[in-house]
PDB file of N, CA and C in Angstrom:
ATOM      1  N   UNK A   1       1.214   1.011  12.868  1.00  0.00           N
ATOM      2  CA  UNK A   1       1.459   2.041  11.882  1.00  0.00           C
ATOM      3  C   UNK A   1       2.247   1.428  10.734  1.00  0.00           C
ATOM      4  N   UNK A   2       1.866   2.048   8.987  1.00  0.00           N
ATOM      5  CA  UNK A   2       2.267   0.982   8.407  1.00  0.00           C
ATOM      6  C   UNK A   2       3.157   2.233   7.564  1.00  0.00           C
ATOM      7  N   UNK A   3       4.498   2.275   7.660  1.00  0.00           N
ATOM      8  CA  UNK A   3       5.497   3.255   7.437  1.00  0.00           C
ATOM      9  C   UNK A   3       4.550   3.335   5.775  1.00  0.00           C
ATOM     10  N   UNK A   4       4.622   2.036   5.021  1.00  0.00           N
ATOM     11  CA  UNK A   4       4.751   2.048   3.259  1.00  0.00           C
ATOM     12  C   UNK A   4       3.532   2.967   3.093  1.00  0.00           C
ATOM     13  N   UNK A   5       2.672   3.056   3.874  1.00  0.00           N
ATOM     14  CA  UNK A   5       1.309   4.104   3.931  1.00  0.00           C
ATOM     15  C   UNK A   5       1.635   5.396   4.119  1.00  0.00           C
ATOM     16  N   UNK A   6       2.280   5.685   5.101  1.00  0.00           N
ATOM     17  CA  UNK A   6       2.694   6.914   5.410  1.00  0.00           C
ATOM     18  C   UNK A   6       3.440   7.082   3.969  1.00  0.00           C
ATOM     19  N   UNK A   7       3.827   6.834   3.241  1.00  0.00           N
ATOM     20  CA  UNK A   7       5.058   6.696   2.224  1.00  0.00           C
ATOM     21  C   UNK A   7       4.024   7.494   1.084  1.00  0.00           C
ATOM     22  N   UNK A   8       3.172   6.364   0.714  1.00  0.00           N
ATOM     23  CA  UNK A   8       2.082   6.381   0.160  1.00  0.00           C
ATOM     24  C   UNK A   8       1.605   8.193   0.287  1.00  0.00           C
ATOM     25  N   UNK A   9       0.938   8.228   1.264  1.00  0.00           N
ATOM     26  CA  UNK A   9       0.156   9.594   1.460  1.00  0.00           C
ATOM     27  C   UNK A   9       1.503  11.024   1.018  1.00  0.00           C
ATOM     28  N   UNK A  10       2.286  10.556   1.969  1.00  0.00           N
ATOM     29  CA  UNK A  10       3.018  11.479   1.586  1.00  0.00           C
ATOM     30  C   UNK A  10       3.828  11.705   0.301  1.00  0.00           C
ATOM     31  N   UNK A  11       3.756  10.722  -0.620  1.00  0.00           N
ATOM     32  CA  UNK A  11       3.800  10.406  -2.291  1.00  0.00           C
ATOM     33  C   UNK A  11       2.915  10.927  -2.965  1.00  0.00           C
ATOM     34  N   UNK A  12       1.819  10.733  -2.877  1.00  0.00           N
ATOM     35  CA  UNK A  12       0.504  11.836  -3.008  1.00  0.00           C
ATOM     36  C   UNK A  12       0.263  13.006  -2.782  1.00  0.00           C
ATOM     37  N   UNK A  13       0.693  13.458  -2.342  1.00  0.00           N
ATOM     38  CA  UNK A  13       0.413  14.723  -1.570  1.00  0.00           C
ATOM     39  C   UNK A  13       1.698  15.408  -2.575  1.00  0.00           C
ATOM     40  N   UNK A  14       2.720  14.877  -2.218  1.00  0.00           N
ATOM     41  CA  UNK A  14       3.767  15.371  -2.818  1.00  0.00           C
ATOM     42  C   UNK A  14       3.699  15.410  -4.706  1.00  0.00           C
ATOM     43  N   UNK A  15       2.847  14.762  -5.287  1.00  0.00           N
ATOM     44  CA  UNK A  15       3.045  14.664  -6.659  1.00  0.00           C
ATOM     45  C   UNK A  15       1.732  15.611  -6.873  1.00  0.00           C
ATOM     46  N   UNK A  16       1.123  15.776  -5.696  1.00  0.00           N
ATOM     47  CA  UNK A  16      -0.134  17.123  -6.434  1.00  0.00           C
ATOM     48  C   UNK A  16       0.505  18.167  -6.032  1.00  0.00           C
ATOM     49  N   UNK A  17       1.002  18.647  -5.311  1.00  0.00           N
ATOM     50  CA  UNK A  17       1.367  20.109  -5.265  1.00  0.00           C
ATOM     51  C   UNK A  17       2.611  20.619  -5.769  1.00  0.00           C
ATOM     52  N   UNK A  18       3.566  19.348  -6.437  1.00  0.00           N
ATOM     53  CA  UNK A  18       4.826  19.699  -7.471  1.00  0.00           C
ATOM     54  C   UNK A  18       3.969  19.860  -8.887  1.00  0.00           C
ATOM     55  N   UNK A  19       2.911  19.172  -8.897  1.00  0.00           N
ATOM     56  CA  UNK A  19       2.711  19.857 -10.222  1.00  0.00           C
ATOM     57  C   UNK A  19       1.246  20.825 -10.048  1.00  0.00           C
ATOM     58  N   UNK A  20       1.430  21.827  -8.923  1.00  0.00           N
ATOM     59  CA  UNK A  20       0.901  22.733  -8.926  1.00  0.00           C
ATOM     60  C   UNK A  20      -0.786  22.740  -8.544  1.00  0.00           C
ATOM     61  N   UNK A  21      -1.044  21.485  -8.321  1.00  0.00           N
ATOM     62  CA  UNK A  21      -2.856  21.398  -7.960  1.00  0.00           C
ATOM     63  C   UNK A  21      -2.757  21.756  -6.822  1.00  0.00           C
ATOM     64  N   UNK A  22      -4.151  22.503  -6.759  1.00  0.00           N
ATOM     65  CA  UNK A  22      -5.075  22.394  -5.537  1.00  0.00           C
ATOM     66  C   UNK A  22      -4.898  21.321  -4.200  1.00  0.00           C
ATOM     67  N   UNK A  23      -4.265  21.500  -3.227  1.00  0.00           N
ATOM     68  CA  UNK A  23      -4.948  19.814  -2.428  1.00  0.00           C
ATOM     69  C   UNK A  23      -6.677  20.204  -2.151  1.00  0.00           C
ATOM     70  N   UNK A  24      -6.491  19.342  -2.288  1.00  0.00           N
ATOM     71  CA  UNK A  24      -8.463  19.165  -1.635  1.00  0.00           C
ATOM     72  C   UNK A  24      -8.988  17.970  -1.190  1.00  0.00           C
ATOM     73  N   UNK A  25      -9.646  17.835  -0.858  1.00  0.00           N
ATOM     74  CA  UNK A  25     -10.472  16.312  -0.401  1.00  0.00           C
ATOM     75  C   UNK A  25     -10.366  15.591  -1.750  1.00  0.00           C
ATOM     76  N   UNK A  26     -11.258  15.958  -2.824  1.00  0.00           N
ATOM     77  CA  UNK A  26     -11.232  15.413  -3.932  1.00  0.00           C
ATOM     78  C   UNK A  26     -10.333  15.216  -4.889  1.00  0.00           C
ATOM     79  N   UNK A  27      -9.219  16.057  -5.069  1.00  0.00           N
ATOM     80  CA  UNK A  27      -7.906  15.717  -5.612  1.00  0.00           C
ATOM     81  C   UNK A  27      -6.733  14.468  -4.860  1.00  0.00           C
ATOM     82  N   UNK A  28      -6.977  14.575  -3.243  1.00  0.00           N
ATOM     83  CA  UNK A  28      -6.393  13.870  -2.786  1.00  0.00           C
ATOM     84  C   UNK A  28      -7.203  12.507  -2.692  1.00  0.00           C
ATOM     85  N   UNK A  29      -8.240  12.443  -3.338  1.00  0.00           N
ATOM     86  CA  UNK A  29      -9.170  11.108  -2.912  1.00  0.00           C
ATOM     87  C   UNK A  29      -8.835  10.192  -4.294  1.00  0.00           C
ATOM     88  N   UNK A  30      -8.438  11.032  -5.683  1.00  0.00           N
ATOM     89  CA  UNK A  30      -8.720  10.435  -6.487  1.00  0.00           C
ATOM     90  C   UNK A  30      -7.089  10.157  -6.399  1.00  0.00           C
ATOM     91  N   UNK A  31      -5.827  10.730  -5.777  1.00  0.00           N
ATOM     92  CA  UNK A  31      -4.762  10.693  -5.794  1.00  0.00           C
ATOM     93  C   UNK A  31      -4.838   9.178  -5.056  1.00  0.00           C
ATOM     94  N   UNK A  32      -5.354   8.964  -4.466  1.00  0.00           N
ATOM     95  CA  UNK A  32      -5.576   8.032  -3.080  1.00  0.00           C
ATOM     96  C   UNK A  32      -6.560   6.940  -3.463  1.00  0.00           C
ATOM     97  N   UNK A  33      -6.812   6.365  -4.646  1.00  0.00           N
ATOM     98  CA  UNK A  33      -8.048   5.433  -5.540  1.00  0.00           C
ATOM     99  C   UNK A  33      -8.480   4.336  -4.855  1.00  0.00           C
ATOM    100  N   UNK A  34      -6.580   3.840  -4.240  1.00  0.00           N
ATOM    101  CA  UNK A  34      -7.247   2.288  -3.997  1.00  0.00           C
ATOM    102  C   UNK A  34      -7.131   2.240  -2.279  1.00  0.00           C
ATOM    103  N   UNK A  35      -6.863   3.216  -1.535  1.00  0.00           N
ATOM    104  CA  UNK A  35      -6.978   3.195  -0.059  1.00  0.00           C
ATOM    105  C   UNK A  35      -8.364   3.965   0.067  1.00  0.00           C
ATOM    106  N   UNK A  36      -9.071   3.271   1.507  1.00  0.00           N
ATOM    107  CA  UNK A  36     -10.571   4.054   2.183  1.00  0.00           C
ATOM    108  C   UNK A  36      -9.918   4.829   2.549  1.00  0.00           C
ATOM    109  N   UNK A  37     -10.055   6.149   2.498  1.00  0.00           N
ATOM    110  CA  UNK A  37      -9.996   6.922   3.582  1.00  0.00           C
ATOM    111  C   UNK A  37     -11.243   7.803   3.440  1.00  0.00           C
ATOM    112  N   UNK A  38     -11.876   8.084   4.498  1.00  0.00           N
ATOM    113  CA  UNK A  38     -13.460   9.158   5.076  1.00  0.00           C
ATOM    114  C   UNK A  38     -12.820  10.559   4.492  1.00  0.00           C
ATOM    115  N   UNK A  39     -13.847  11.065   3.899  1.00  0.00           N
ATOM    116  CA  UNK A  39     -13.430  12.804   3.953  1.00  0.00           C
ATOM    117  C   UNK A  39     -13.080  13.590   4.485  1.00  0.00           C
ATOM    118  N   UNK A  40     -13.743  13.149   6.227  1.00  0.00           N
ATOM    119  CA  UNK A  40     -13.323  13.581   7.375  1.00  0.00           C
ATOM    120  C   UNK A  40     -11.346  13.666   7.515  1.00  0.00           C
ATOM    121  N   UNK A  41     -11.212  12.245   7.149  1.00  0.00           N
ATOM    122  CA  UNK A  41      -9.486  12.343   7.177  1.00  0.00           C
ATOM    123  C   UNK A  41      -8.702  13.150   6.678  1.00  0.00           C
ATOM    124  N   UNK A  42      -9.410  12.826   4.712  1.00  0.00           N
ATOM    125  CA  UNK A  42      -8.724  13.879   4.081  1.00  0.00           C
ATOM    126  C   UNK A  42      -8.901  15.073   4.576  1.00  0.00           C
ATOM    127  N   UNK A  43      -9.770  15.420   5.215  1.00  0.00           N
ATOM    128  CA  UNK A  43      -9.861  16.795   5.675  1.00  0.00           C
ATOM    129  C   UNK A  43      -8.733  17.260   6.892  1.00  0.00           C
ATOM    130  N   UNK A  44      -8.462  16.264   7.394  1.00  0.00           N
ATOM    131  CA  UNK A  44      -7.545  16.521   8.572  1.00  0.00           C
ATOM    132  C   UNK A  44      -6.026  16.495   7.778  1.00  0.00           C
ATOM    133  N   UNK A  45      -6.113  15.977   7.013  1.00  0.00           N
ATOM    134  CA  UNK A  45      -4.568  15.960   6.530  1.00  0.00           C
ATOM    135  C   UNK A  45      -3.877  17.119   5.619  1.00  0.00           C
ATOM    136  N   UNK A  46      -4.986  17.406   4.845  1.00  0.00           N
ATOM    137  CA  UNK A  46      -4.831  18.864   4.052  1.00  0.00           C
ATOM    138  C   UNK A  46      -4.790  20.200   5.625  1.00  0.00           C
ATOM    139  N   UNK A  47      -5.623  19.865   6.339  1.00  0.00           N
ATOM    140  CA  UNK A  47      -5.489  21.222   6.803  1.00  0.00           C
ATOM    141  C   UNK A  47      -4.166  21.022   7.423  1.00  0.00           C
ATOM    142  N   UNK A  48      -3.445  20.062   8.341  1.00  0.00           N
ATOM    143  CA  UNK A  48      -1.992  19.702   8.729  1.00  0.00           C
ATOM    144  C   UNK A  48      -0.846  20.190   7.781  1.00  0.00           C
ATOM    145  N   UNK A  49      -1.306  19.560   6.078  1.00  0.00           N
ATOM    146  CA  UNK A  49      -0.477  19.955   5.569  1.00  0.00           C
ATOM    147  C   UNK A  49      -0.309  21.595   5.336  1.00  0.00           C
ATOM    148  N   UNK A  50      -1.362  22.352   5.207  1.00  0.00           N
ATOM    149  CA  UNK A  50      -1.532  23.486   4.886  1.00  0.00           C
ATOM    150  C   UNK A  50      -0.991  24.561   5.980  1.00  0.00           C
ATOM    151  N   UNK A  51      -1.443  23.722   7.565  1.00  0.00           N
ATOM    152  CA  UNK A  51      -0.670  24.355   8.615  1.00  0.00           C
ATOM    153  C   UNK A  51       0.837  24.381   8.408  1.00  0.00           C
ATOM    154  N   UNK A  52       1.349  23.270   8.197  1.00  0.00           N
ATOM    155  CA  UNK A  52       3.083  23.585   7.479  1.00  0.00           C
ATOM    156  C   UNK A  52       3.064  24.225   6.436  1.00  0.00           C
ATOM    157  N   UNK A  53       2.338  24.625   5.632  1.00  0.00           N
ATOM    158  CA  UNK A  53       3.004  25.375   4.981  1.00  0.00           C
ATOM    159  C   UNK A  53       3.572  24.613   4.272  1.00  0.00           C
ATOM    160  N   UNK A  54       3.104  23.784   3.512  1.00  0.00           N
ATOM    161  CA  UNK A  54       4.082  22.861   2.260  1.00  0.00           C
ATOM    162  C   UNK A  54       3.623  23.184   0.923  1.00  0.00           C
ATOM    163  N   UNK A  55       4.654  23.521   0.307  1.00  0.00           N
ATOM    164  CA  UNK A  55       4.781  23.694  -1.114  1.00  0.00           C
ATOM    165  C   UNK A  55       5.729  22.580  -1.796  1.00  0.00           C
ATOM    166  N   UNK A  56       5.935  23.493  -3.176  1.00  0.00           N
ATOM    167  CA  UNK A  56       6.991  22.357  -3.907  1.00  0.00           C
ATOM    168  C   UNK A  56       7.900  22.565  -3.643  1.00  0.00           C
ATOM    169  N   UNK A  57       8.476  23.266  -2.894  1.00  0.00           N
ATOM    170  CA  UNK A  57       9.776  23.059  -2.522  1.00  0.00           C
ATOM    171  C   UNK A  57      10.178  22.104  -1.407  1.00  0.00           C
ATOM    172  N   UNK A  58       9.018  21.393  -0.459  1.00  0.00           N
ATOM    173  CA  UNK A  58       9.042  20.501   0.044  1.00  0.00           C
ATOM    174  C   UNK A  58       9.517  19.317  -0.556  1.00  0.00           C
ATOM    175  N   UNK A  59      10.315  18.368  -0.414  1.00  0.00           N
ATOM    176  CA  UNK A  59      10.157  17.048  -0.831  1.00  0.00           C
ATOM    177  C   UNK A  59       9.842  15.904  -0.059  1.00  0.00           C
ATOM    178  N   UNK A  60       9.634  14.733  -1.230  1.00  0.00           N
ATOM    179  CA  UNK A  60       8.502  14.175  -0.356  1.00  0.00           C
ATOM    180  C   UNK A  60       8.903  13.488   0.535  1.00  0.00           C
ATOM    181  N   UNK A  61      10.499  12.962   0.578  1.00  0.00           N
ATOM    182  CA  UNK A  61      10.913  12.677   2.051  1.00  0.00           C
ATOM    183  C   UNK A  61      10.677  13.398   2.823  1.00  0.00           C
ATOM    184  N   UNK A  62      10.272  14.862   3.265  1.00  0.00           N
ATOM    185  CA  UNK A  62      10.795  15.848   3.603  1.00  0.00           C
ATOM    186  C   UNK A  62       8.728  15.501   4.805  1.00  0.00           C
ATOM    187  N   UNK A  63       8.160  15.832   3.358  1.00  0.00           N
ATOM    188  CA  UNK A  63       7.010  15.277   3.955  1.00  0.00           C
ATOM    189  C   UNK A  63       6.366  13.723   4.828  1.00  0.00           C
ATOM    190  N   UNK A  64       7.344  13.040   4.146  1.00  0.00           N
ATOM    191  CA  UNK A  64       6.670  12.107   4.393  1.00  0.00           C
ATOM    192  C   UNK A  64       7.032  12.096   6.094  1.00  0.00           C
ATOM    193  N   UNK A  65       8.374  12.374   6.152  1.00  0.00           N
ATOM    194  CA  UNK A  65       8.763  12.945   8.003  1.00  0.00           C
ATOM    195  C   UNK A  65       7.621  13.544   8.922  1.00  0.00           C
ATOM    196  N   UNK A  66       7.751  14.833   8.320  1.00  0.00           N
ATOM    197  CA  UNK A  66       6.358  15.538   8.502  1.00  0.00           C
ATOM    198  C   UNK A  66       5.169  14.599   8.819  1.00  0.00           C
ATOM    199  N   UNK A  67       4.873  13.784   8.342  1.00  0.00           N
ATOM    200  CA  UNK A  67       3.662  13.116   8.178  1.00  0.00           C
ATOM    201  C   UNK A  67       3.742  12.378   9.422  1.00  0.00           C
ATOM    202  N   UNK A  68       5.176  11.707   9.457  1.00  0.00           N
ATOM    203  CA  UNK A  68       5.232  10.576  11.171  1.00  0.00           C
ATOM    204  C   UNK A  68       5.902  11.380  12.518  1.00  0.00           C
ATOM    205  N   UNK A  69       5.737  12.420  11.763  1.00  0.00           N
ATOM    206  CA  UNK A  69       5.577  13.159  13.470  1.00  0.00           C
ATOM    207  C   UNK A  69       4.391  13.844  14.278  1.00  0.00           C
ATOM    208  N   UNK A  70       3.891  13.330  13.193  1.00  0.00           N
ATOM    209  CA  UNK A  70       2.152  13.671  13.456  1.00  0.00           C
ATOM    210  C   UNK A  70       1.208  12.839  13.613  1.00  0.00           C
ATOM    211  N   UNK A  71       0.776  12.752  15.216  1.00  0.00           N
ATOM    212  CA  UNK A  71       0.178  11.639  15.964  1.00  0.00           C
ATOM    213  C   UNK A  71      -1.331  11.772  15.111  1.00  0.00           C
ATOM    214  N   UNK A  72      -2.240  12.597  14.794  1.00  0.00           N
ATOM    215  CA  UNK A  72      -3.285  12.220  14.113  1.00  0.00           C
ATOM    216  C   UNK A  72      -2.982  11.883  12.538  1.00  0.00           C
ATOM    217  N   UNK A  73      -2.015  12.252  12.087  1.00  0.00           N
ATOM    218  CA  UNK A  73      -1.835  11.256  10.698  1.00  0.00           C
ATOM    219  C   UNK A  73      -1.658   9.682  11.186  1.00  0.00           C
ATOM    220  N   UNK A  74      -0.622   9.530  11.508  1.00  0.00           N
ATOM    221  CA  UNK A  74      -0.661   7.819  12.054  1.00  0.00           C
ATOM    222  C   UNK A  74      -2.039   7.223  12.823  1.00  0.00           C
ATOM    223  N   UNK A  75      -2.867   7.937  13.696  1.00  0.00           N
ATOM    224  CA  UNK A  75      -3.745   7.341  13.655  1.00  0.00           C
ATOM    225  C   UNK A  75      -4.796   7.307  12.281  1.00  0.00           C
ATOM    226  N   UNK A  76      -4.588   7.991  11.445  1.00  0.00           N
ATOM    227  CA  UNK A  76      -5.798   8.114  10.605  1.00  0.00           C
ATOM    228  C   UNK A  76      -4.910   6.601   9.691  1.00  0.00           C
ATOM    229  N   UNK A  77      -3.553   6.458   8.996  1.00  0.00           N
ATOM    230  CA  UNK A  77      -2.749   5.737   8.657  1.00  0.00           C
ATOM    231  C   UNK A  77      -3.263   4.233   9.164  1.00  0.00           C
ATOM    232  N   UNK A  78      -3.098   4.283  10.871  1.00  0.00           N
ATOM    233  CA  UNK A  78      -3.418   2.883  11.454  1.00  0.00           C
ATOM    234  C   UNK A  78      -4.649   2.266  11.017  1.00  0.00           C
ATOM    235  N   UNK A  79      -5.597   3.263  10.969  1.00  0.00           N
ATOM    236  CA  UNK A  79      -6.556   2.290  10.955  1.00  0.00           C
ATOM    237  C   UNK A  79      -7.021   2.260   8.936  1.00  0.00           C
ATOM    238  N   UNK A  80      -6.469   2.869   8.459  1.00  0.00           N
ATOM    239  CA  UNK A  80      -6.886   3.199   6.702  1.00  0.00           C
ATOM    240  C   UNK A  80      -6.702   1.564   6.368  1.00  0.00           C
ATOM    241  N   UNK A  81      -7.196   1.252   5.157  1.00  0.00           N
ATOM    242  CA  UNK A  81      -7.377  -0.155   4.356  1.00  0.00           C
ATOM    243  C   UNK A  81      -7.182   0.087   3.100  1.00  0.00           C
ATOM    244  N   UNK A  82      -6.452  -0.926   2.431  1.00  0.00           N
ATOM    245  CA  UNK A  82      -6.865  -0.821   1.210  1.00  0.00           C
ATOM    246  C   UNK A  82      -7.838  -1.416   0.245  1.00  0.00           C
ATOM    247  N   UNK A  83      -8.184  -0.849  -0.587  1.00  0.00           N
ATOM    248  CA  UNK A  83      -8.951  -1.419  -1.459  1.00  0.00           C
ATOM    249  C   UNK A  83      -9.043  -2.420  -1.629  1.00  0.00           C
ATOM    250  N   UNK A  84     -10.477  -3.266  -1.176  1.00  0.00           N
ATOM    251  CA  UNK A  84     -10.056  -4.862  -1.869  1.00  0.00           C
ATOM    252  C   UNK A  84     -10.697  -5.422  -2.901  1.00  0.00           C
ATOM    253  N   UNK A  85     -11.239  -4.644  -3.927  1.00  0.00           N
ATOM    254  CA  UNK A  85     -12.078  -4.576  -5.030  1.00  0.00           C
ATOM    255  C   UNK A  85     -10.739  -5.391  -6.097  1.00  0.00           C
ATOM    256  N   UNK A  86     -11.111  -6.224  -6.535  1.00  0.00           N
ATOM    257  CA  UNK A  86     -10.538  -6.709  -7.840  1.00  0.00           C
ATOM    258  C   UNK A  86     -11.442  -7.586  -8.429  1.00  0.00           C
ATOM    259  N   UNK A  87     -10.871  -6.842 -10.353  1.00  0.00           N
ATOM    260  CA  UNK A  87     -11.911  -7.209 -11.500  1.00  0.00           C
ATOM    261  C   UNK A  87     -10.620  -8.169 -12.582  1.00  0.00           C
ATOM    262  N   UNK A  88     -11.101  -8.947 -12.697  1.00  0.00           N
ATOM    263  CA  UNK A  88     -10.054 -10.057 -13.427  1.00  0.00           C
ATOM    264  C   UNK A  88     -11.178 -10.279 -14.665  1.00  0.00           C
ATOM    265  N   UNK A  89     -10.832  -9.929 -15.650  1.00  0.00           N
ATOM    266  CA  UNK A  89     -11.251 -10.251 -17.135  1.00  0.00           C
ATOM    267  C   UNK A  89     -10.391 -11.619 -17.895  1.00  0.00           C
ATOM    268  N   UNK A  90     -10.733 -12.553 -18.387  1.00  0.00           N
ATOM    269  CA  UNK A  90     -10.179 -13.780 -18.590  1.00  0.00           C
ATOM    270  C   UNK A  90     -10.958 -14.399 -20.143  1.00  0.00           C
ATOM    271  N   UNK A  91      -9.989 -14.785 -20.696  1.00  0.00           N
ATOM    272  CA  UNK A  91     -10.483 -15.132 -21.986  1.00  0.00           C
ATOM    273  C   UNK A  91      -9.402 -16.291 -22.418  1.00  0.00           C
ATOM    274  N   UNK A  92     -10.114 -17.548 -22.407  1.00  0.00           N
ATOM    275  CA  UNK A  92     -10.086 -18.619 -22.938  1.00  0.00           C
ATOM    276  C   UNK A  92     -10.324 -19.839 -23.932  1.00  0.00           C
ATOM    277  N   UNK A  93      -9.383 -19.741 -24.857  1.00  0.00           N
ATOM    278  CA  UNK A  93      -9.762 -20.858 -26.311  1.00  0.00           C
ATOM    279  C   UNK A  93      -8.959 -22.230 -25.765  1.00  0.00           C
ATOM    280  N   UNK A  94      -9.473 -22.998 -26.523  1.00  0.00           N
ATOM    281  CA  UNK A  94      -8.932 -23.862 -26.689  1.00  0.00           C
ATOM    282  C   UNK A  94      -8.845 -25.409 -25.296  1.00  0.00           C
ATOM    283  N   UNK A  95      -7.753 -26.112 -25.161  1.00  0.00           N
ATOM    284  CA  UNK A  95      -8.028 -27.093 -24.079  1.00  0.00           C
ATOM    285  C   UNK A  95      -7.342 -26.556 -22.735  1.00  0.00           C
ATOM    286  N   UNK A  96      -8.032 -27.135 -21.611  1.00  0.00           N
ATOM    287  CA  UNK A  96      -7.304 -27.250 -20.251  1.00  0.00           C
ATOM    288  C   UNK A  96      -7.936 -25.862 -19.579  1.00  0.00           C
ATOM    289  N   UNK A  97      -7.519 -25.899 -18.686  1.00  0.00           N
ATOM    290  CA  UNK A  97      -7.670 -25.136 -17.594  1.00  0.00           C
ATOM    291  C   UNK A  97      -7.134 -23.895 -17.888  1.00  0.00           C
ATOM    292  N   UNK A  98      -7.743 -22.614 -17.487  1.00  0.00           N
ATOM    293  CA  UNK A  98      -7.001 -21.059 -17.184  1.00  0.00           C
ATOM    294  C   UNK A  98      -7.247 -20.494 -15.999  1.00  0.00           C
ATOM    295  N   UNK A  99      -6.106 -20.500 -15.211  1.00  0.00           N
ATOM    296  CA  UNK A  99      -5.936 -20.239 -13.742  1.00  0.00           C
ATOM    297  C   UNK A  99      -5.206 -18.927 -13.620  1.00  0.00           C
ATOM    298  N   UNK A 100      -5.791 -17.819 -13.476  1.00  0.00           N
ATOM    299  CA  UNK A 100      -5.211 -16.412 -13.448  1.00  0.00           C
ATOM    300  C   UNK A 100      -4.147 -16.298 -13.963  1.00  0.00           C
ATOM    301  N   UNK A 101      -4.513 -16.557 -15.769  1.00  0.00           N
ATOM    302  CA  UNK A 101      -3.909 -16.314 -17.142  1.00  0.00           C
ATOM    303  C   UNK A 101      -2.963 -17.572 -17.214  1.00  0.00           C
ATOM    304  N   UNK A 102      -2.838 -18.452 -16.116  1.00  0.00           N
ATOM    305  CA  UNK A 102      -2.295 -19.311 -16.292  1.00  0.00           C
ATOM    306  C   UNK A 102      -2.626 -20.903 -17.047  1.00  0.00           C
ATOM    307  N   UNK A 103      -1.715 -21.437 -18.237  1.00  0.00           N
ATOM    308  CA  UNK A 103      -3.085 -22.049 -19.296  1.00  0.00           C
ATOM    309  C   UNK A 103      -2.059 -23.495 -18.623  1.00  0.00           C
ATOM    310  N   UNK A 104      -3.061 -24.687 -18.239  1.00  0.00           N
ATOM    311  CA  UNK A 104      -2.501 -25.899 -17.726  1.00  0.00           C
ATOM    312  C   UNK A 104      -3.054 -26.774 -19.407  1.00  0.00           C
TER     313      UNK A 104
END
């Protein structure tokens, strides 16, 4: 179980419903860009959260607790990944080498 994840979700969660959105699969997916998680999950985690009863008056320590006392969040947590998509744009004049912006 990777606490900074749990941190994560419950950072998310917490910055959509202080400023008043919807949770949903799709609000929390785009909240959530660079971790996989299945719909199926998000689906399990909104309805958890919704079973508490969390609003903004929750905070997100408050949640993120919430979150690790809850054996199907940590499993959904254990096994989640992050994104390993990276796009590096690079533009080079002149002499020598450019090694991720680094000019030798």
């Amino acid at each position: 179980m990777d606490g900074f994840t749990v941190s994560l979700l419950a950072s998310a969660t917490y910055s959509l419903i202080s400023k008043g959105a919807e949770l949903t699969t799709s609000t929390l997916k785009n909240a959530l860009q660079k971790w996989l998680l299945s719909d199926s999950d998000l689906e399990k985690i909104i309805n958890l959260t919704n079973e508490a009863r969390v609003d903004e008056d929750w905070s997100e320590r408050k949640i993120e607790k919430y979150f690790n006392n809850l054996p199907e969040v940590l499993d959904i947590v254990a096994k989640t990944k992050g994104n390993q998509n990276v796009t590096i744009n690079q533009t080079h004049s002149g002499v020598g080498n450019n090694e991720a912006n680094i000019k030798f």
